[in-house]
N, C-alpha and C. Protein backbone atom coordinates (compact mmCIF):
# COMPACT_ATOMS: atom_id res chain seq x y z
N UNK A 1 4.28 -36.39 -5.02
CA UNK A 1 5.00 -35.52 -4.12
C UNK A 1 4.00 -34.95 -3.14
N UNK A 2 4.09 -34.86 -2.18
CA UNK A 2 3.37 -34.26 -0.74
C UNK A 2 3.37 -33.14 -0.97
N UNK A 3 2.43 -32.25 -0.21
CA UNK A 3 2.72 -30.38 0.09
C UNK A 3 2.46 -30.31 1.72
N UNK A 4 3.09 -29.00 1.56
CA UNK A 4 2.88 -28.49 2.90
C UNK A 4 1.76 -27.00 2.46
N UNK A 5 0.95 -26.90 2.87
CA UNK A 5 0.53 -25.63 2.74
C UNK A 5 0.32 -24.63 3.32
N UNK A 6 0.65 -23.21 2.73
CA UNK A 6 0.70 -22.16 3.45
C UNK A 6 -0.22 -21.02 2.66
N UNK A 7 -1.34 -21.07 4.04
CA UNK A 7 -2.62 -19.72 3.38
C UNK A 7 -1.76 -18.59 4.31
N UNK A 8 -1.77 -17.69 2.82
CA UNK A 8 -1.41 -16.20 3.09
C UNK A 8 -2.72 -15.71 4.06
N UNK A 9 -2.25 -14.82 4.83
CA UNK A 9 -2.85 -14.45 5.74
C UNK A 9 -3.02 -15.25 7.43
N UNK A 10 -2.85 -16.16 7.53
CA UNK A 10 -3.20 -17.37 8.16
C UNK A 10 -0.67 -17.71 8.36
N UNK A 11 -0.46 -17.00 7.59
CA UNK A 11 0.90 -17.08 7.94
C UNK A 11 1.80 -17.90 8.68
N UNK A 12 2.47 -18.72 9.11
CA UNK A 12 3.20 -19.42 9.66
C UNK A 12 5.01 -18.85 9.51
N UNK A 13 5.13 -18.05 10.69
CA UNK A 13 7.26 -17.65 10.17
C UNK A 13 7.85 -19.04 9.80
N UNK A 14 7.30 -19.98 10.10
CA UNK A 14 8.79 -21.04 9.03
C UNK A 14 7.46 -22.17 9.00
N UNK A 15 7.95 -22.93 8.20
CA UNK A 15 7.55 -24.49 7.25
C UNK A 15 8.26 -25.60 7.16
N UNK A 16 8.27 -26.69 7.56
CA UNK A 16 9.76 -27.21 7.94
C UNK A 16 9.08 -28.20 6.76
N UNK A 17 9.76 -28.68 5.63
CA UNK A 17 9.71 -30.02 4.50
C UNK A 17 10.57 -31.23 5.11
N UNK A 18 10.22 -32.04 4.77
CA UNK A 18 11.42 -33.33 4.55
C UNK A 18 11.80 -33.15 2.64
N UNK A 19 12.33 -34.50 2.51
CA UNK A 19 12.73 -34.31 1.20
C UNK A 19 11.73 -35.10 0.51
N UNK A 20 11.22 -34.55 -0.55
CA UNK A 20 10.36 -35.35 -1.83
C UNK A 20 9.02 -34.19 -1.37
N UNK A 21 9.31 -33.31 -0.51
CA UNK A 21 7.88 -32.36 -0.38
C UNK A 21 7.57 -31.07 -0.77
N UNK A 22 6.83 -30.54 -1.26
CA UNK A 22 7.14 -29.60 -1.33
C UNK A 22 6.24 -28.10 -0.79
N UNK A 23 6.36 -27.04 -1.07
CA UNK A 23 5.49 -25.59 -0.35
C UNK A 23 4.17 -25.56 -1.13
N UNK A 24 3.28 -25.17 -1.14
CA UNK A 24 2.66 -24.74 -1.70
C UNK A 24 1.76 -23.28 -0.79
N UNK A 25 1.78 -21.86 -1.64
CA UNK A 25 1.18 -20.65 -0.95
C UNK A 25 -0.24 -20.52 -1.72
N UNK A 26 -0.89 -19.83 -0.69
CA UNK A 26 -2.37 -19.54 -1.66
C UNK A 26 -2.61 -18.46 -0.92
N UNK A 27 -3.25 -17.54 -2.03
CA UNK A 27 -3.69 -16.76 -1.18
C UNK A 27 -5.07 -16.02 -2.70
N UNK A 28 -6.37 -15.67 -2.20
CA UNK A 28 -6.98 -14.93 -2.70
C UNK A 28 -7.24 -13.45 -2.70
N UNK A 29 -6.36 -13.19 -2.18
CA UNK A 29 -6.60 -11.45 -1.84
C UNK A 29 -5.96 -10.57 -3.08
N UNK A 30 -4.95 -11.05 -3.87
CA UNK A 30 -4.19 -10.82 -4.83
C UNK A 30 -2.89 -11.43 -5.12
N UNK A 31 -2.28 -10.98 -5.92
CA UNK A 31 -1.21 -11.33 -6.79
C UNK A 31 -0.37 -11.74 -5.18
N UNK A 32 0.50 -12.78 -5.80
CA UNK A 32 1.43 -13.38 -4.43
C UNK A 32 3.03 -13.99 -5.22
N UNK A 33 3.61 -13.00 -4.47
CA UNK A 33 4.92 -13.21 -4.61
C UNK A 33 5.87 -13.85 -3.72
N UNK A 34 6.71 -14.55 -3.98
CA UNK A 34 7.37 -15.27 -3.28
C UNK A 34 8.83 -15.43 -3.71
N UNK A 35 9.85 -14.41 -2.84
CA UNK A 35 11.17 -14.36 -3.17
C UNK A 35 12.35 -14.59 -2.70
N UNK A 36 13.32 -15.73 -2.58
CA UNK A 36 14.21 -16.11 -2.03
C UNK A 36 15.69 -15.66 -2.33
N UNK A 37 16.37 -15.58 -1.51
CA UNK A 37 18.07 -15.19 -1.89
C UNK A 37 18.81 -15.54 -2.98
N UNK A 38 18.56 -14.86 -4.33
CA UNK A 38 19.15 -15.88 -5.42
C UNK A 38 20.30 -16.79 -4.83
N UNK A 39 21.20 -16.63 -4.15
CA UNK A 39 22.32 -17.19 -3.68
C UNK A 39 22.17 -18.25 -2.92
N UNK A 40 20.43 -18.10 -2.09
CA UNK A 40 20.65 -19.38 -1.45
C UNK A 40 19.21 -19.98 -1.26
N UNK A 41 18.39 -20.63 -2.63
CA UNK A 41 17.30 -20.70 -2.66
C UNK A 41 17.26 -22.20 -2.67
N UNK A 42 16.19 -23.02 -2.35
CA UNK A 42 16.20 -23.90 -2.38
C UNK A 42 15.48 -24.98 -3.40
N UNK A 43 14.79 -24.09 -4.09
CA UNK A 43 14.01 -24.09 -5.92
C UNK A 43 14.70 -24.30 -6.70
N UNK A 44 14.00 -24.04 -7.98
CA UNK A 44 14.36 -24.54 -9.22
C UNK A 44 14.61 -22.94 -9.81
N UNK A 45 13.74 -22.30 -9.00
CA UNK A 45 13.86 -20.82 -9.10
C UNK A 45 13.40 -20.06 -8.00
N UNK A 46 14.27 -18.40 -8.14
CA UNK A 46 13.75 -18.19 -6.03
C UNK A 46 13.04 -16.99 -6.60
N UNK A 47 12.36 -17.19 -7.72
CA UNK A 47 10.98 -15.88 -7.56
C UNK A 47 9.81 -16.77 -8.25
N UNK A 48 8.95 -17.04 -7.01
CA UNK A 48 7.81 -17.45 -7.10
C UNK A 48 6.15 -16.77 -7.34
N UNK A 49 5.49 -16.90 -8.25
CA UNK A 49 4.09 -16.14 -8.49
C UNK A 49 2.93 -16.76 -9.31
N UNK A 50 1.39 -15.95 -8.40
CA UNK A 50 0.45 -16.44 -8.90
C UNK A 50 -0.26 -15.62 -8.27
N UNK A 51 -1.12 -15.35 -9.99
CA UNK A 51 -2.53 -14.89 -9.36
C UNK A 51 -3.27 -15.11 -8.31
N UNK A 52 -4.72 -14.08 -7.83
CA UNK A 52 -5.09 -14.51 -6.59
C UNK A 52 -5.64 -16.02 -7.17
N UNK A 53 -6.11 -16.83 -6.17
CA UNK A 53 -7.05 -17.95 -5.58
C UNK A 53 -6.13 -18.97 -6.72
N UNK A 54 -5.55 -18.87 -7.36
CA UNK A 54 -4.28 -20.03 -7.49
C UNK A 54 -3.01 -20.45 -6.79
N UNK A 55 -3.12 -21.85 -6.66
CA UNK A 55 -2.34 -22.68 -5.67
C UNK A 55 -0.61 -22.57 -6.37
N UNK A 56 -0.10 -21.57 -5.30
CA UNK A 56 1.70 -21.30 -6.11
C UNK A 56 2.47 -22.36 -4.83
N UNK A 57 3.40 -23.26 -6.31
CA UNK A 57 3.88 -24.44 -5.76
C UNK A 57 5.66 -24.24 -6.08
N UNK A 58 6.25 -24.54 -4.72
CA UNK A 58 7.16 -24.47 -5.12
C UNK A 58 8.05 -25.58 -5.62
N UNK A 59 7.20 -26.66 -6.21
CA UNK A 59 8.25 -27.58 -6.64
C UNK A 59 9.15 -28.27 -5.83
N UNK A 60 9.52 -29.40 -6.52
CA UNK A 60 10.95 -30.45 -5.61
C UNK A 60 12.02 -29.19 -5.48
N UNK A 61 12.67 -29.69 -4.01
CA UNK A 61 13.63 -29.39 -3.45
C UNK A 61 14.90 -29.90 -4.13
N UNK A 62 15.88 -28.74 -4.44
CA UNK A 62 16.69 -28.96 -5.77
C UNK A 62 17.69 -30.34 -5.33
N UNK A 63 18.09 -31.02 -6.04
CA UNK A 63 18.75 -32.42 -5.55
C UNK A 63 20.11 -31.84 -4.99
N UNK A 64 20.65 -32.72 -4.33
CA UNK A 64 22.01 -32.07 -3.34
C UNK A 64 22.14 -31.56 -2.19
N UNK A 65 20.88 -30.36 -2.31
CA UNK A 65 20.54 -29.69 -1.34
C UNK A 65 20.87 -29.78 0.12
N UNK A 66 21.70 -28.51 0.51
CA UNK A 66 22.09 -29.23 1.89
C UNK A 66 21.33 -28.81 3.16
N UNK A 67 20.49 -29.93 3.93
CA UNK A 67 19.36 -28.92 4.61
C UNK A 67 19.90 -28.40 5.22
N UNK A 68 18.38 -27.05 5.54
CA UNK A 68 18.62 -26.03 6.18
C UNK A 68 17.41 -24.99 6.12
N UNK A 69 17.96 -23.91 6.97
CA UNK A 69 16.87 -22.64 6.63
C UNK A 69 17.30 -21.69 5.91
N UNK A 70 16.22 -21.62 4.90
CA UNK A 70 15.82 -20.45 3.65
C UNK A 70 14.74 -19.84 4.09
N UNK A 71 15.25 -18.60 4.17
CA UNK A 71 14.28 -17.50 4.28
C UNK A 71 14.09 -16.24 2.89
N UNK A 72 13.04 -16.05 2.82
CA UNK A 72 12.03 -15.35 1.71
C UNK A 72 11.04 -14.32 1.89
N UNK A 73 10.97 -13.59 1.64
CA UNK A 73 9.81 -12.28 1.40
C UNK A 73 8.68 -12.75 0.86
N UNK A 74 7.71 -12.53 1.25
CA UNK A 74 6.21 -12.40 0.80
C UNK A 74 5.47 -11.16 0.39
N UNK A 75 5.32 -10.90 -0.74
CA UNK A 75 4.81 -9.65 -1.35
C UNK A 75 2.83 -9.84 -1.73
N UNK A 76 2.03 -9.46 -1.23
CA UNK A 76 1.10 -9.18 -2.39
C UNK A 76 0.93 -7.74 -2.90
N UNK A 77 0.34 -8.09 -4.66
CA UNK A 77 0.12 -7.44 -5.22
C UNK A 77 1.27 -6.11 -5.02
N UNK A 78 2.37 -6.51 -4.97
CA UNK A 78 3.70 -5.74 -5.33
C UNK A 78 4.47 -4.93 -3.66
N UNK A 79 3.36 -5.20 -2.36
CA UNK A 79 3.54 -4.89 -1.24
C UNK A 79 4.45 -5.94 -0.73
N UNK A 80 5.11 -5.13 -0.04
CA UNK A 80 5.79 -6.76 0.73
C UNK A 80 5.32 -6.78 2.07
N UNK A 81 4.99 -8.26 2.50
CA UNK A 81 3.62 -8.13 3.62
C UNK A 81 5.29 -8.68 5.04
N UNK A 82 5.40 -9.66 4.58
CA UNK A 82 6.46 -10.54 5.72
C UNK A 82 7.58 -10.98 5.04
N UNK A 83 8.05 -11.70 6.11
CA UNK A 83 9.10 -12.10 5.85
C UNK A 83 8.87 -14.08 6.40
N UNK A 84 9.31 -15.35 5.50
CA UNK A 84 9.06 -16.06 6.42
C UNK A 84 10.03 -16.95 5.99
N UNK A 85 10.18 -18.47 6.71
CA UNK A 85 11.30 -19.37 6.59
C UNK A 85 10.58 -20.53 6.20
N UNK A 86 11.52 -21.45 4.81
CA UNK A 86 11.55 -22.46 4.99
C UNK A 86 12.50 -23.83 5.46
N UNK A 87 12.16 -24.54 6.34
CA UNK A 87 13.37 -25.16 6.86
C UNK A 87 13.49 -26.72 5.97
N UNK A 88 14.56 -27.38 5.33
CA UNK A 88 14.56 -28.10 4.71
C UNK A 88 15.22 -29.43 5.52
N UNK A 89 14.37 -30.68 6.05
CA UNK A 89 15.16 -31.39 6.85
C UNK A 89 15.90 -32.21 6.13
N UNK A 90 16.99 -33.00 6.98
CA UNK A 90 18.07 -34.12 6.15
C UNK A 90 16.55 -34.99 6.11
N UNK A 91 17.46 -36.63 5.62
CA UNK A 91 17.16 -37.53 5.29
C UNK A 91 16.79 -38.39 6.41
């Protein structure tokens, strides 16, 4: 499976995937949270976390999935820093 990556700090407002790819956030400054609309996430689960200087992956894009944009909060260490999007393309 491919990644796209996104260094905290270094920020990007949206991430656009195809299908079979997936996010991956890093950040070393601290704890990194990553939280999507339970209602309209595009995971396996929409609260994402990892210690600092570990690579937090969000996994295949759930099957079915109808693309689009999901947007999510970015917290470190319990702050919430932004807000950003991921856009999920068709096939």
């Amino acid at each position: 499976m491919s990644e796209k990556m996104v260094l905290v700090g270094i920020l990007p407002e949206m991430v656009a995937i195809d299908p079979g790819e997936q996010v991956v956030w890093y950040s070393n400054a601290g704890n990194i949270k990553i939280e999507f609309d339970p209602q309209r996430c595009p995971f396996s689960s929409n609260i994402l976390q990892a210690p600092p200087g570990v690579r937090l992956s969000s996994g295949a894009v759930r099957p079915g999935l109808t693309p689009g944009s999901y947007k999510y909060r970015l917290s470190i260490n319990d702050q919430m820093l932004t807000h950003g999007e991921v856009l999920i393309r068709g096939k």
